[in-house]
PDB file of N, CA and C in Angstrom:
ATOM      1  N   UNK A   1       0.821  -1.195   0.000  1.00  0.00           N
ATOM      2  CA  UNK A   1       0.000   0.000   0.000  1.00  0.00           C
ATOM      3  C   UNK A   1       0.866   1.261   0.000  1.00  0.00           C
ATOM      4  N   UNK A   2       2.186   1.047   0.774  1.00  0.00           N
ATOM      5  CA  UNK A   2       2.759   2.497   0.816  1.00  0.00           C
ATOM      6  C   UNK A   2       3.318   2.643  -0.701  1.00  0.00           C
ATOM      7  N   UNK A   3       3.659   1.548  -1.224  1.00  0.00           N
ATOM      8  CA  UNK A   3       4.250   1.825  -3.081  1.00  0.00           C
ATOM      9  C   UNK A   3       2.981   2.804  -3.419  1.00  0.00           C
ATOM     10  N   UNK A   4       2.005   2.044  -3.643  1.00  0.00           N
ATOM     11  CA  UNK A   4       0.947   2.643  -4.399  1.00  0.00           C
ATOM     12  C   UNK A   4       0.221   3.899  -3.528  1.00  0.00           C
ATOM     13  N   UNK A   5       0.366   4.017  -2.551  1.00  0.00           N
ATOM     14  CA  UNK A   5      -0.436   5.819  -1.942  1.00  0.00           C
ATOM     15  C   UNK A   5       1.048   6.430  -2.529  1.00  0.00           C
ATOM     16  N   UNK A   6       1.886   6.385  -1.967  1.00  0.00           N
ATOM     17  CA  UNK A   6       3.017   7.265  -1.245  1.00  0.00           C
ATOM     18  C   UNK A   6       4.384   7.453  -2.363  1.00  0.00           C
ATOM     19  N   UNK A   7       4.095   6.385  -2.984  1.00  0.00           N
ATOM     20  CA  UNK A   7       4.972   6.293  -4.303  1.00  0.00           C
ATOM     21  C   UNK A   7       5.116   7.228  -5.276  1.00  0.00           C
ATOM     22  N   UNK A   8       3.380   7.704  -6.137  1.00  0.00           N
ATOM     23  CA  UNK A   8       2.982   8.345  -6.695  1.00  0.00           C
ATOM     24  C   UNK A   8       3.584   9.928  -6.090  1.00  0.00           C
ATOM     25  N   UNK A   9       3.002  10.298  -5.113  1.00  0.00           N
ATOM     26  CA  UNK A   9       3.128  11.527  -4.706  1.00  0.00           C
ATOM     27  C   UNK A   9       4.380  12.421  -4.178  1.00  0.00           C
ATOM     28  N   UNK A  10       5.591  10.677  -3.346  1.00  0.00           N
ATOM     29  CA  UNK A  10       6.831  10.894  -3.810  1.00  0.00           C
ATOM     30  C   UNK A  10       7.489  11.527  -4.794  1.00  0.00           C
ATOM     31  N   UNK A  11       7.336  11.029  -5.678  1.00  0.00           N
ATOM     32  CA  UNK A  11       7.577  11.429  -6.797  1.00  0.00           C
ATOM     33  C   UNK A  11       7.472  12.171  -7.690  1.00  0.00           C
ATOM     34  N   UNK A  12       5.995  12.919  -7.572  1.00  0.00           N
ATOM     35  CA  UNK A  12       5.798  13.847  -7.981  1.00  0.00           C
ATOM     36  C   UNK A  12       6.484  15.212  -7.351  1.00  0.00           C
ATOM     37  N   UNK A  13       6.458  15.166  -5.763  1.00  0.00           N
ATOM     38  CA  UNK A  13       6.779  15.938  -5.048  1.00  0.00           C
ATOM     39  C   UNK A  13       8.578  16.233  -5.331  1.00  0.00           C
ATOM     40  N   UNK A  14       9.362  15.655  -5.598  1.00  0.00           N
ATOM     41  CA  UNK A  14      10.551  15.315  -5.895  1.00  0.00           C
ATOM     42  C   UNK A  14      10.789  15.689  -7.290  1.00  0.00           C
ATOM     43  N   UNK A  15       9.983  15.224  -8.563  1.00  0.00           N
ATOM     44  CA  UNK A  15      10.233  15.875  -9.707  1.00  0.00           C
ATOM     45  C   UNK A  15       9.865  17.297  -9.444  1.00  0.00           C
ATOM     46  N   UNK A  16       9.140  17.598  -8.849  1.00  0.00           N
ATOM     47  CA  UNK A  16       8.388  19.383  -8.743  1.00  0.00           C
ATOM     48  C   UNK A  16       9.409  19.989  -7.790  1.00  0.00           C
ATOM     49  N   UNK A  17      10.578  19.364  -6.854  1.00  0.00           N
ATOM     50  CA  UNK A  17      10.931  20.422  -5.938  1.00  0.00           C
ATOM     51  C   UNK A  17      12.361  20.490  -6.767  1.00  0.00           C
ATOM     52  N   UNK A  18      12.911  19.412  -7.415  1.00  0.00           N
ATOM     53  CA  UNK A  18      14.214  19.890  -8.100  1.00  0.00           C
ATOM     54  C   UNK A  18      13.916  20.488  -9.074  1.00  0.00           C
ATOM     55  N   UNK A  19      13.211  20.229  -9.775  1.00  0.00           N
ATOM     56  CA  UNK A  19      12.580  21.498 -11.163  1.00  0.00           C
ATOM     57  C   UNK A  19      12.445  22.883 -10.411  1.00  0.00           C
ATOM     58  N   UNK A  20      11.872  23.101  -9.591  1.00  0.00           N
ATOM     59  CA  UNK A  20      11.499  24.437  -9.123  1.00  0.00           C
ATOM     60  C   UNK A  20      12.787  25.351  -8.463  1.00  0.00           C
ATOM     61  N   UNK A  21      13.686  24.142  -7.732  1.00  0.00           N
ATOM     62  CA  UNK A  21      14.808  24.452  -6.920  1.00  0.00           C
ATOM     63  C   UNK A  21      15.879  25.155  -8.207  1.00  0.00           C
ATOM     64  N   UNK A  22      15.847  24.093  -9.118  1.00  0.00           N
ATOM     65  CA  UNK A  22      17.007  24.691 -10.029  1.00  0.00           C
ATOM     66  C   UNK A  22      16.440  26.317 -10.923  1.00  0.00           C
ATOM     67  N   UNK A  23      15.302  26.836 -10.590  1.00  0.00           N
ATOM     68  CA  UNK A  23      14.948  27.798 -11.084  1.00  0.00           C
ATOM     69  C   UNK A  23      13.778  27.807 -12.664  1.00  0.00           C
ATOM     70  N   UNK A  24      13.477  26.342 -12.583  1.00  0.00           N
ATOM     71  CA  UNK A  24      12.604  26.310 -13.836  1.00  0.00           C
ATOM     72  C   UNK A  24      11.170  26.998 -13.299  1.00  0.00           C
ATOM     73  N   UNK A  25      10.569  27.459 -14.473  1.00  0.00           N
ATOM     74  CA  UNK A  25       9.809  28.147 -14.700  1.00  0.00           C
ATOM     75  C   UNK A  25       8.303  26.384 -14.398  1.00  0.00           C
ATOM     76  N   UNK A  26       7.504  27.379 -14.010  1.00  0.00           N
ATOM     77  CA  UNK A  26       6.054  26.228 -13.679  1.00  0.00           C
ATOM     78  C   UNK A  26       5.473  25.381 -14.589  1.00  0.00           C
ATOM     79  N   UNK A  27       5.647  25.607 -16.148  1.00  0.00           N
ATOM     80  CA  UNK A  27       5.520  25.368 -17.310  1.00  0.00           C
ATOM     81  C   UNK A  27       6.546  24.120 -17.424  1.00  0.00           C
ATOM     82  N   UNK A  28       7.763  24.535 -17.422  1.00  0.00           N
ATOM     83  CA  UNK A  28       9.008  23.630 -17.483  1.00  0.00           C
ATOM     84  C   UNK A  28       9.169  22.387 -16.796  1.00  0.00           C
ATOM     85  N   UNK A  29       8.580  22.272 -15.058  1.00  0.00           N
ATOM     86  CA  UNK A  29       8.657  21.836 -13.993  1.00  0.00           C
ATOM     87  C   UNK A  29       7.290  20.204 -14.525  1.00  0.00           C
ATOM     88  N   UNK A  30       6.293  21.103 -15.405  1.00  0.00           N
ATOM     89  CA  UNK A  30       5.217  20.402 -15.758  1.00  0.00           C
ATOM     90  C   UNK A  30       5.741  19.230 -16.674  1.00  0.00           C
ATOM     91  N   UNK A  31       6.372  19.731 -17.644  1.00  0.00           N
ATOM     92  CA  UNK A  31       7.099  19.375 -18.656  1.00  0.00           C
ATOM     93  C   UNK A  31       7.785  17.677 -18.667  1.00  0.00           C
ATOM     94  N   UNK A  32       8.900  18.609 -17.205  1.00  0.00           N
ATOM     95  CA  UNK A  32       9.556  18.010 -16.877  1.00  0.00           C
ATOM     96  C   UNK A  32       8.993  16.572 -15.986  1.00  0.00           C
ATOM     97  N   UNK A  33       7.632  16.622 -14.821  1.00  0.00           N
ATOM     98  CA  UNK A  33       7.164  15.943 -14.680  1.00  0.00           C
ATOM     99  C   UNK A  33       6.464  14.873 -15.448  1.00  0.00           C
ATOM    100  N   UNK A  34       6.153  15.335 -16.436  1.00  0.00           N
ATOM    101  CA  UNK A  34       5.472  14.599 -17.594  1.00  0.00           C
ATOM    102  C   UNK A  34       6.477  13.419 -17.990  1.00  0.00           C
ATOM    103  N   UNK A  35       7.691  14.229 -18.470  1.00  0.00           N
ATOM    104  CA  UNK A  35       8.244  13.438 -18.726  1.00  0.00           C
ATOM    105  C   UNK A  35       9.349  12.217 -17.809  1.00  0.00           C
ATOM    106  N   UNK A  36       9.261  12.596 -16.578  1.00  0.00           N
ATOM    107  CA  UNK A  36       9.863  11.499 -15.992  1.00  0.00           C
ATOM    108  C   UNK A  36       9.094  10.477 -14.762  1.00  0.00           C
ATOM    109  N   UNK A  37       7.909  11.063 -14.878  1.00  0.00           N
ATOM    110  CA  UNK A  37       7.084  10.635 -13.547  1.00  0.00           C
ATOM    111  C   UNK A  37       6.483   8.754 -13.950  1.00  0.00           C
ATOM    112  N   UNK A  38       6.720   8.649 -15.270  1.00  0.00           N
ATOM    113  CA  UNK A  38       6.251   6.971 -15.557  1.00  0.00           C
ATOM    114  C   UNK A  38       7.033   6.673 -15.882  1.00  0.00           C
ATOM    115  N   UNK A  39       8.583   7.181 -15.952  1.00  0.00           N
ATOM    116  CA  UNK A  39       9.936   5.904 -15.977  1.00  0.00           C
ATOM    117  C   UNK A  39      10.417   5.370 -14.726  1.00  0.00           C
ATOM    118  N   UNK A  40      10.184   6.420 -13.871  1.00  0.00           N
ATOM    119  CA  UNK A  40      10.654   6.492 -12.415  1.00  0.00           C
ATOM    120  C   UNK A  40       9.355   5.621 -11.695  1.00  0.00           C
ATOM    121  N   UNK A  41       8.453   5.735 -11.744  1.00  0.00           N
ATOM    122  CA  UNK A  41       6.809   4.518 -11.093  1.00  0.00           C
ATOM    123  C   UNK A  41       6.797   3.743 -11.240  1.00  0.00           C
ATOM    124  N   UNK A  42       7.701   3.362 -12.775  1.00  0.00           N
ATOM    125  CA  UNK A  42       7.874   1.835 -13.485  1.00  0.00           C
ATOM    126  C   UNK A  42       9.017   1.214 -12.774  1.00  0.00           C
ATOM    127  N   UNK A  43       9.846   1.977 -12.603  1.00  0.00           N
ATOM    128  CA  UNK A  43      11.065   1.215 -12.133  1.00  0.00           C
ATOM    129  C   UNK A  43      11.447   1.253 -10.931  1.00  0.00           C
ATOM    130  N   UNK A  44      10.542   2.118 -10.186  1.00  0.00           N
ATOM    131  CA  UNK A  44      10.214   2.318  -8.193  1.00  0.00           C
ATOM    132  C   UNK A  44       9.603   0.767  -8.117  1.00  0.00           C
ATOM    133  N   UNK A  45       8.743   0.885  -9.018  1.00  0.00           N
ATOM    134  CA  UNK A  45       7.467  -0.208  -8.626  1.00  0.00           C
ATOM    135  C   UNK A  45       7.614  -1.340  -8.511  1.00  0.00           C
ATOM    136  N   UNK A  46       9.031  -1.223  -9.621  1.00  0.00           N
ATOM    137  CA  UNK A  46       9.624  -3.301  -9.895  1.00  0.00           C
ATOM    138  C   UNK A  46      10.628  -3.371  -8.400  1.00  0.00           C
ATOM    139  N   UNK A  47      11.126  -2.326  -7.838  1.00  0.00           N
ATOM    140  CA  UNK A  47      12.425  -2.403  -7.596  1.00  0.00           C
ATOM    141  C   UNK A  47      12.066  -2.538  -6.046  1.00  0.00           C
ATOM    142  N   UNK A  48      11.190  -1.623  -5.216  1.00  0.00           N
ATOM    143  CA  UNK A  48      10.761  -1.671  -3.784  1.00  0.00           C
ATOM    144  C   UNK A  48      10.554  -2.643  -3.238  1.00  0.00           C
ATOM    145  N   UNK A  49       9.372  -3.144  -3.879  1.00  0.00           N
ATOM    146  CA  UNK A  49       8.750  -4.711  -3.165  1.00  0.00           C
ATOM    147  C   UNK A  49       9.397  -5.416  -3.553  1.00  0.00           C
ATOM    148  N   UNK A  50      10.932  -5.821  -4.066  1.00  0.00           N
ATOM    149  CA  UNK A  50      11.471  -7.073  -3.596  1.00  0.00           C
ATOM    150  C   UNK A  50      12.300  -6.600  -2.384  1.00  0.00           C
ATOM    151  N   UNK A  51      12.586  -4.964  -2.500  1.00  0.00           N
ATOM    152  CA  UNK A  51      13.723  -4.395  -1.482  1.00  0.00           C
ATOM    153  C   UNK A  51      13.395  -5.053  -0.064  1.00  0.00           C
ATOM    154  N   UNK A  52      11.908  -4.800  -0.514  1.00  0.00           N
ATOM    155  CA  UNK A  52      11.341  -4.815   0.874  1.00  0.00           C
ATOM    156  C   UNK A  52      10.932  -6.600   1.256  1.00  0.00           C
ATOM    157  N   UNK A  53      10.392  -6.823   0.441  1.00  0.00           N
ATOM    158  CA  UNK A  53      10.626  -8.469   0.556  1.00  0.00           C
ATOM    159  C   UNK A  53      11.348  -9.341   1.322  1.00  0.00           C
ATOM    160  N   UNK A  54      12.938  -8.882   0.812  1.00  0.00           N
ATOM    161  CA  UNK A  54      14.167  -9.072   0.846  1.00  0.00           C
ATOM    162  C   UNK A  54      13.763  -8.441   2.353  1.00  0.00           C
ATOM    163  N   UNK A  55      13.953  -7.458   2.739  1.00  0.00           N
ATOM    164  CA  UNK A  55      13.782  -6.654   4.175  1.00  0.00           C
ATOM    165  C   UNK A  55      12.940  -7.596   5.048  1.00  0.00           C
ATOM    166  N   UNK A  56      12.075  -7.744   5.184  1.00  0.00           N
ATOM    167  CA  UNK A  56      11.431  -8.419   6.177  1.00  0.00           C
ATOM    168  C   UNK A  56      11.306  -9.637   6.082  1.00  0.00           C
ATOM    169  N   UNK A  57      11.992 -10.578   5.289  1.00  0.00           N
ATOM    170  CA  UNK A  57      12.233 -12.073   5.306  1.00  0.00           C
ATOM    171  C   UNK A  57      13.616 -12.439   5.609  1.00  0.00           C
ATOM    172  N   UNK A  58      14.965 -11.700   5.143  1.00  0.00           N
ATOM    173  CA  UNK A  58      16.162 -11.901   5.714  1.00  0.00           C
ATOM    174  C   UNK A  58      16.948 -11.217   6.488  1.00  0.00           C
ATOM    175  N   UNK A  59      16.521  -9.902   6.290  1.00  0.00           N
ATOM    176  CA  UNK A  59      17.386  -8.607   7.320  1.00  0.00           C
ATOM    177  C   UNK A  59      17.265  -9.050   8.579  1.00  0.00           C
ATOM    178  N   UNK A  60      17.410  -9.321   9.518  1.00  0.00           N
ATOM    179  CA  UNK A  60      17.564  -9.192  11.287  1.00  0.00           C
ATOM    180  C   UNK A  60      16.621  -7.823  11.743  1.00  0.00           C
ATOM    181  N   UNK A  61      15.971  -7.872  12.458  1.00  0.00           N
ATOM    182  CA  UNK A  61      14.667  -6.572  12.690  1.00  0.00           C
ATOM    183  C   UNK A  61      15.657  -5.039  13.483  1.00  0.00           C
ATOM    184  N   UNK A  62      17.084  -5.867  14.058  1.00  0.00           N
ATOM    185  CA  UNK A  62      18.115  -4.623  14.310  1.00  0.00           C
ATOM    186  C   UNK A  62      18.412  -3.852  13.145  1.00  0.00           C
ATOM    187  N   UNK A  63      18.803  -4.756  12.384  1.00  0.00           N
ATOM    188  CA  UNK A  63      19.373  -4.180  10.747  1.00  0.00           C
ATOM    189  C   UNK A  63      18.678  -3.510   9.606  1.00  0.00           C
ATOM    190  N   UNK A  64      17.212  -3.688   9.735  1.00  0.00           N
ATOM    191  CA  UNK A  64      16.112  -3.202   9.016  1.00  0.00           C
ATOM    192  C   UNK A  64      16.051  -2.046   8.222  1.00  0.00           C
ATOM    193  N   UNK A  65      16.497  -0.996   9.631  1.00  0.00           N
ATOM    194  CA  UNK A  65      16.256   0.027   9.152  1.00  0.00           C
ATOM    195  C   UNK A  65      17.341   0.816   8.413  1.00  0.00           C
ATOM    196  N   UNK A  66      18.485   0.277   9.120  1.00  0.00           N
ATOM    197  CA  UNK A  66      19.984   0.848   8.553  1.00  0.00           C
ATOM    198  C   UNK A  66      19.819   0.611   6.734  1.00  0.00           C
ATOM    199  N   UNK A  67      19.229  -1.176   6.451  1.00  0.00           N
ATOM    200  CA  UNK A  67      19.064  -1.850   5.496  1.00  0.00           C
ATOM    201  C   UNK A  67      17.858  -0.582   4.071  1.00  0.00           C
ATOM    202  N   UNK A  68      16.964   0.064   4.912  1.00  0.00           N
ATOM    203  CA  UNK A  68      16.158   0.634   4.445  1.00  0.00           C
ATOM    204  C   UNK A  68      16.517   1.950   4.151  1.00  0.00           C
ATOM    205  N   UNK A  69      17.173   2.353   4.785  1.00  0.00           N
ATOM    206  CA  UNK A  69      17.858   3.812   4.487  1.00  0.00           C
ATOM    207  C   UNK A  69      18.628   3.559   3.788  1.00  0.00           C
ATOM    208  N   UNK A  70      19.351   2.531   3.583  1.00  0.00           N
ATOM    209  CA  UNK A  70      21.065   2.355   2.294  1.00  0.00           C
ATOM    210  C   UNK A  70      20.043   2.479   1.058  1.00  0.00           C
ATOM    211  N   UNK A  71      18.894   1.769   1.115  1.00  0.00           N
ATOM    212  CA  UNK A  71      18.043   1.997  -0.494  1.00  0.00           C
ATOM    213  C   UNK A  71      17.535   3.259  -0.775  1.00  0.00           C
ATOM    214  N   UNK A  72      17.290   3.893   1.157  1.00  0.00           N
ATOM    215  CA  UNK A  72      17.002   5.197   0.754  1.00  0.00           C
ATOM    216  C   UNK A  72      17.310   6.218  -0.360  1.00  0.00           C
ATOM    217  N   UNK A  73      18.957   6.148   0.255  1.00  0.00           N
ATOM    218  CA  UNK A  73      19.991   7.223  -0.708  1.00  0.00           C
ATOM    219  C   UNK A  73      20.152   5.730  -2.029  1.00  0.00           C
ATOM    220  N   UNK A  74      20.321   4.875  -1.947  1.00  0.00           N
ATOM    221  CA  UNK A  74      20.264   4.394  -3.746  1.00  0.00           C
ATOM    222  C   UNK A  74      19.479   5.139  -4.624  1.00  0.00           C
ATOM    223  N   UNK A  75      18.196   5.049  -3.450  1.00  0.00           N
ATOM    224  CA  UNK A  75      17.180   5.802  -4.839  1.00  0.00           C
ATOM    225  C   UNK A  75      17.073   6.935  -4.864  1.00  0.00           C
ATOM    226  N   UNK A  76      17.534   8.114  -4.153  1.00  0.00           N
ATOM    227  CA  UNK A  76      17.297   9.421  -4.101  1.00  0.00           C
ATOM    228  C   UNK A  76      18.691   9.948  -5.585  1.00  0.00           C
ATOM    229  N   UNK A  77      19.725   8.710  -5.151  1.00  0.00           N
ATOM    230  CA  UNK A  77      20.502   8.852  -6.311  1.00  0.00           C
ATOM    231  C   UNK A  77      20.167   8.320  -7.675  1.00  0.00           C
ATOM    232  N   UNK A  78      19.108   7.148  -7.340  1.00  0.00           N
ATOM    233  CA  UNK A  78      18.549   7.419  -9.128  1.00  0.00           C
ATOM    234  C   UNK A  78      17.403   7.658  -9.276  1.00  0.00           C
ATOM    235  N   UNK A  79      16.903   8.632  -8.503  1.00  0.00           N
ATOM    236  CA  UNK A  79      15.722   9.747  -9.160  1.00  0.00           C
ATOM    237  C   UNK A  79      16.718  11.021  -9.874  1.00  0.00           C
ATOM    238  N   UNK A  80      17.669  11.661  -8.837  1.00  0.00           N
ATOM    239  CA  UNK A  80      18.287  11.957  -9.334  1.00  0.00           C
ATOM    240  C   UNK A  80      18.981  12.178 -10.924  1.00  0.00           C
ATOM    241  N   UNK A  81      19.681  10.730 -11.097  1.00  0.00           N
ATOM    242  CA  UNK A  81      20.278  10.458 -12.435  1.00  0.00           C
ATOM    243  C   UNK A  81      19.074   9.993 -13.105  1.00  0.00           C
ATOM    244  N   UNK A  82      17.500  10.126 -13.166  1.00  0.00           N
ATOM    245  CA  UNK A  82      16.909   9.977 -13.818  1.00  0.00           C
ATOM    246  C   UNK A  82      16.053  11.561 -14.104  1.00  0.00           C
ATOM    247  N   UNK A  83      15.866  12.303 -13.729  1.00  0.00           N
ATOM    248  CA  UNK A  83      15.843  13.408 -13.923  1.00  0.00           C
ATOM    249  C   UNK A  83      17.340  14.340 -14.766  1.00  0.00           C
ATOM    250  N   UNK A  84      18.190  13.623 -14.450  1.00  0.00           N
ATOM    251  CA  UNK A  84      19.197  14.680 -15.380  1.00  0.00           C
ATOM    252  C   UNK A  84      19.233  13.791 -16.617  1.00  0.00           C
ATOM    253  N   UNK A  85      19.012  12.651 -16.859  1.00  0.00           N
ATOM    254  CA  UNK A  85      18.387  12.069 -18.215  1.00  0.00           C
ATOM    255  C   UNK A  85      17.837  12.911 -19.429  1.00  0.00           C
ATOM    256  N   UNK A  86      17.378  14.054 -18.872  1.00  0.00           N
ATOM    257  CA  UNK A  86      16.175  14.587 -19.786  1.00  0.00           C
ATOM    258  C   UNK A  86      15.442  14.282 -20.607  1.00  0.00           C
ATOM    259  N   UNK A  87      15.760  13.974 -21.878  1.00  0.00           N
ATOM    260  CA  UNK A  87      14.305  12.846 -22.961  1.00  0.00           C
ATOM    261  C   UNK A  87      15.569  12.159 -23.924  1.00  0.00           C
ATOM    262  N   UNK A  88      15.774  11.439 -22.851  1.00  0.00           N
ATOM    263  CA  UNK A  88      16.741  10.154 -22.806  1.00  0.00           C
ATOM    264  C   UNK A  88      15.784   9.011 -23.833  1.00  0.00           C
ATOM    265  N   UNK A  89      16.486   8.292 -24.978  1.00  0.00           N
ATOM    266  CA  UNK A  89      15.643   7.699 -25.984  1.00  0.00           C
ATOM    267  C   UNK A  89      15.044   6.830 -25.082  1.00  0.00           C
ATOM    268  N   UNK A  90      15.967   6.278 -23.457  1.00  0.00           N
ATOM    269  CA  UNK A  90      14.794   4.445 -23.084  1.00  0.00           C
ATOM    270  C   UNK A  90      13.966   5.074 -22.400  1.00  0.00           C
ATOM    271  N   UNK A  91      13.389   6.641 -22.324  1.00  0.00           N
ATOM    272  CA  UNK A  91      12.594   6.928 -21.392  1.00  0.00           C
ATOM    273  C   UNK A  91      11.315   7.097 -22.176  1.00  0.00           C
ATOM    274  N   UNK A  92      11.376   7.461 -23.669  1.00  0.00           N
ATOM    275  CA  UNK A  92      10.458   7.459 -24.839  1.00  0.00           C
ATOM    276  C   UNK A  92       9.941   5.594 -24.491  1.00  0.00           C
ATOM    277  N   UNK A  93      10.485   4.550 -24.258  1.00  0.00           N
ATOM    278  CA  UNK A  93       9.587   3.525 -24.070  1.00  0.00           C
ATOM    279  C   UNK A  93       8.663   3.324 -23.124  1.00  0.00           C
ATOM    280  N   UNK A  94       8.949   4.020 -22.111  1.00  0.00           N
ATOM    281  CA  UNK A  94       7.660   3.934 -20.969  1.00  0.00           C
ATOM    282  C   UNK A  94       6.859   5.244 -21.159  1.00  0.00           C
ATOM    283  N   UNK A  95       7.234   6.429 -22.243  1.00  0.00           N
ATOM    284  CA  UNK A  95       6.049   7.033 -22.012  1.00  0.00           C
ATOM    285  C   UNK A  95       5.130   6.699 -23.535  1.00  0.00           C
ATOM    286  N   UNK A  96       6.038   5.934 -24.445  1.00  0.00           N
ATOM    287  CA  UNK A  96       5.344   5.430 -25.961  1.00  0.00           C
ATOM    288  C   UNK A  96       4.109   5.085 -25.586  1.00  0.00           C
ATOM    289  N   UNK A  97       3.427   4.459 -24.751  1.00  0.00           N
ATOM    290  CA  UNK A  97       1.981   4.176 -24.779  1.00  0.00           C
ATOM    291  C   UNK A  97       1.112   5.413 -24.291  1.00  0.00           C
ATOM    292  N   UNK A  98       1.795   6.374 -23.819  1.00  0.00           N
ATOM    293  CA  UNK A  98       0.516   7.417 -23.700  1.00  0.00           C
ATOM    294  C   UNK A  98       0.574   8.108 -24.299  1.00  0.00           C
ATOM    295  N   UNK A  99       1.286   8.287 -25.119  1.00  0.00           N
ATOM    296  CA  UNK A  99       1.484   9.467 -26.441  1.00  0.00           C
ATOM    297  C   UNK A  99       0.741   8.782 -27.613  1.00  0.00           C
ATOM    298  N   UNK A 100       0.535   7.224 -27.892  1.00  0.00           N
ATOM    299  CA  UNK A 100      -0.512   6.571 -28.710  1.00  0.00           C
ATOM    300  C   UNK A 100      -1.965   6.622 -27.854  1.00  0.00           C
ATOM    301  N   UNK A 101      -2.016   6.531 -26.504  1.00  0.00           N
ATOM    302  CA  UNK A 101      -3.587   6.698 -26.399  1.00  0.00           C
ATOM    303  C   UNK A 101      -3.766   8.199 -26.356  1.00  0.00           C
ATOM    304  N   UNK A 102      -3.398   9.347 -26.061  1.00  0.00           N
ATOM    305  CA  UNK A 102      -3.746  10.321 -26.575  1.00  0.00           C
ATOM    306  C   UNK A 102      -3.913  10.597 -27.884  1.00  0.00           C
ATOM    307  N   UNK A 103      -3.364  10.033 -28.997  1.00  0.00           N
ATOM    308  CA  UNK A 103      -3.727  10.285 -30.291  1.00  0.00           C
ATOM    309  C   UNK A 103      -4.669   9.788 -30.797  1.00  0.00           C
ATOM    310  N   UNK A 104      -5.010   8.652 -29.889  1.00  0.00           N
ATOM    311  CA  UNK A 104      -6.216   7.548 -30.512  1.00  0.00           C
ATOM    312  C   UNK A 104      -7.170   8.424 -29.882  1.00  0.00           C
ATOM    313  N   UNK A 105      -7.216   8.778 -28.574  1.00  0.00           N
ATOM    314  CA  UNK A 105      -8.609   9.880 -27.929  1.00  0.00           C
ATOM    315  C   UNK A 105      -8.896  11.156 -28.639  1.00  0.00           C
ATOM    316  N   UNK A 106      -7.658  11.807 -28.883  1.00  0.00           N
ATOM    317  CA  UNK A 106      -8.533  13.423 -29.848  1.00  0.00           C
ATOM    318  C   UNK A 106      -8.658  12.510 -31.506  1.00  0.00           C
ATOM    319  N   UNK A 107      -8.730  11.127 -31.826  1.00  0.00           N
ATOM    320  CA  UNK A 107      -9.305  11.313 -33.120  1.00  0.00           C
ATOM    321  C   UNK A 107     -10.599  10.773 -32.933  1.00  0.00           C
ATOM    322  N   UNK A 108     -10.880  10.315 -31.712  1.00  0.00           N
ATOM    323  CA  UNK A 108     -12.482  10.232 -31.174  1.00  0.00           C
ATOM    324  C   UNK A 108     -13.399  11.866 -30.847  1.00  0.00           C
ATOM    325  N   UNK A 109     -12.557  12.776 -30.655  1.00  0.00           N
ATOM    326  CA  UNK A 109     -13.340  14.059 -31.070  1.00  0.00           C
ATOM    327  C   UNK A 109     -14.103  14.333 -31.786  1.00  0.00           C
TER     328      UNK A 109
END
């Protein structure tokens, strides 16, 4: 449940505060969310629940959390290097399907 509430909004919150931090304009920040918010959901989504899997079936319940924070900063470092990506060609594959259902919806107009 926390992937799917807390994941989403992570993330959004994170693409919107380094866009804004580095001085982009609200337009840009949008942009920029657009374009990285379903490479980063796709690859949060595969990658957590085994982290965590892995976490509460072999970690020791002392070690847990130390265990949970080392993925912390993994991933803060590749949201990171996925945001300075910018429109990186493998990021065109996870957003290729919504750029075809939007074209298929305005020719239902």
């Amino acid at each position: 449940m926390d992937g799917l509430i807390f994941g989403p909004f992570d993330l959004f919150v994170f693409f919107s505060y380094m866009g804004l931090s580095t001085g982009k304009s609200v337009p840009e920040v949008k942009a920029d969310v657009k374009r990285d918010f379903i490479p980063a959901l796709i690859l949060e989504g595969g990658i957590w629940p085994i982290v965590q899997i892995a976490n509460f079936r072999y970690v020791p319940v002392r070690y847990q959390l130390l265990y949970v924070n080392i993925f912390c900063l993994l991933d803060s470092a590749f949201l990171s290097w996925i945001e300075q990506q910018k429109d990186a060609p493998w990021k065109r594959r996870f957003t290729s399907f919504i750029s075809m259902r939007e074209k298929g919806d305005q020719g239902r107009l």
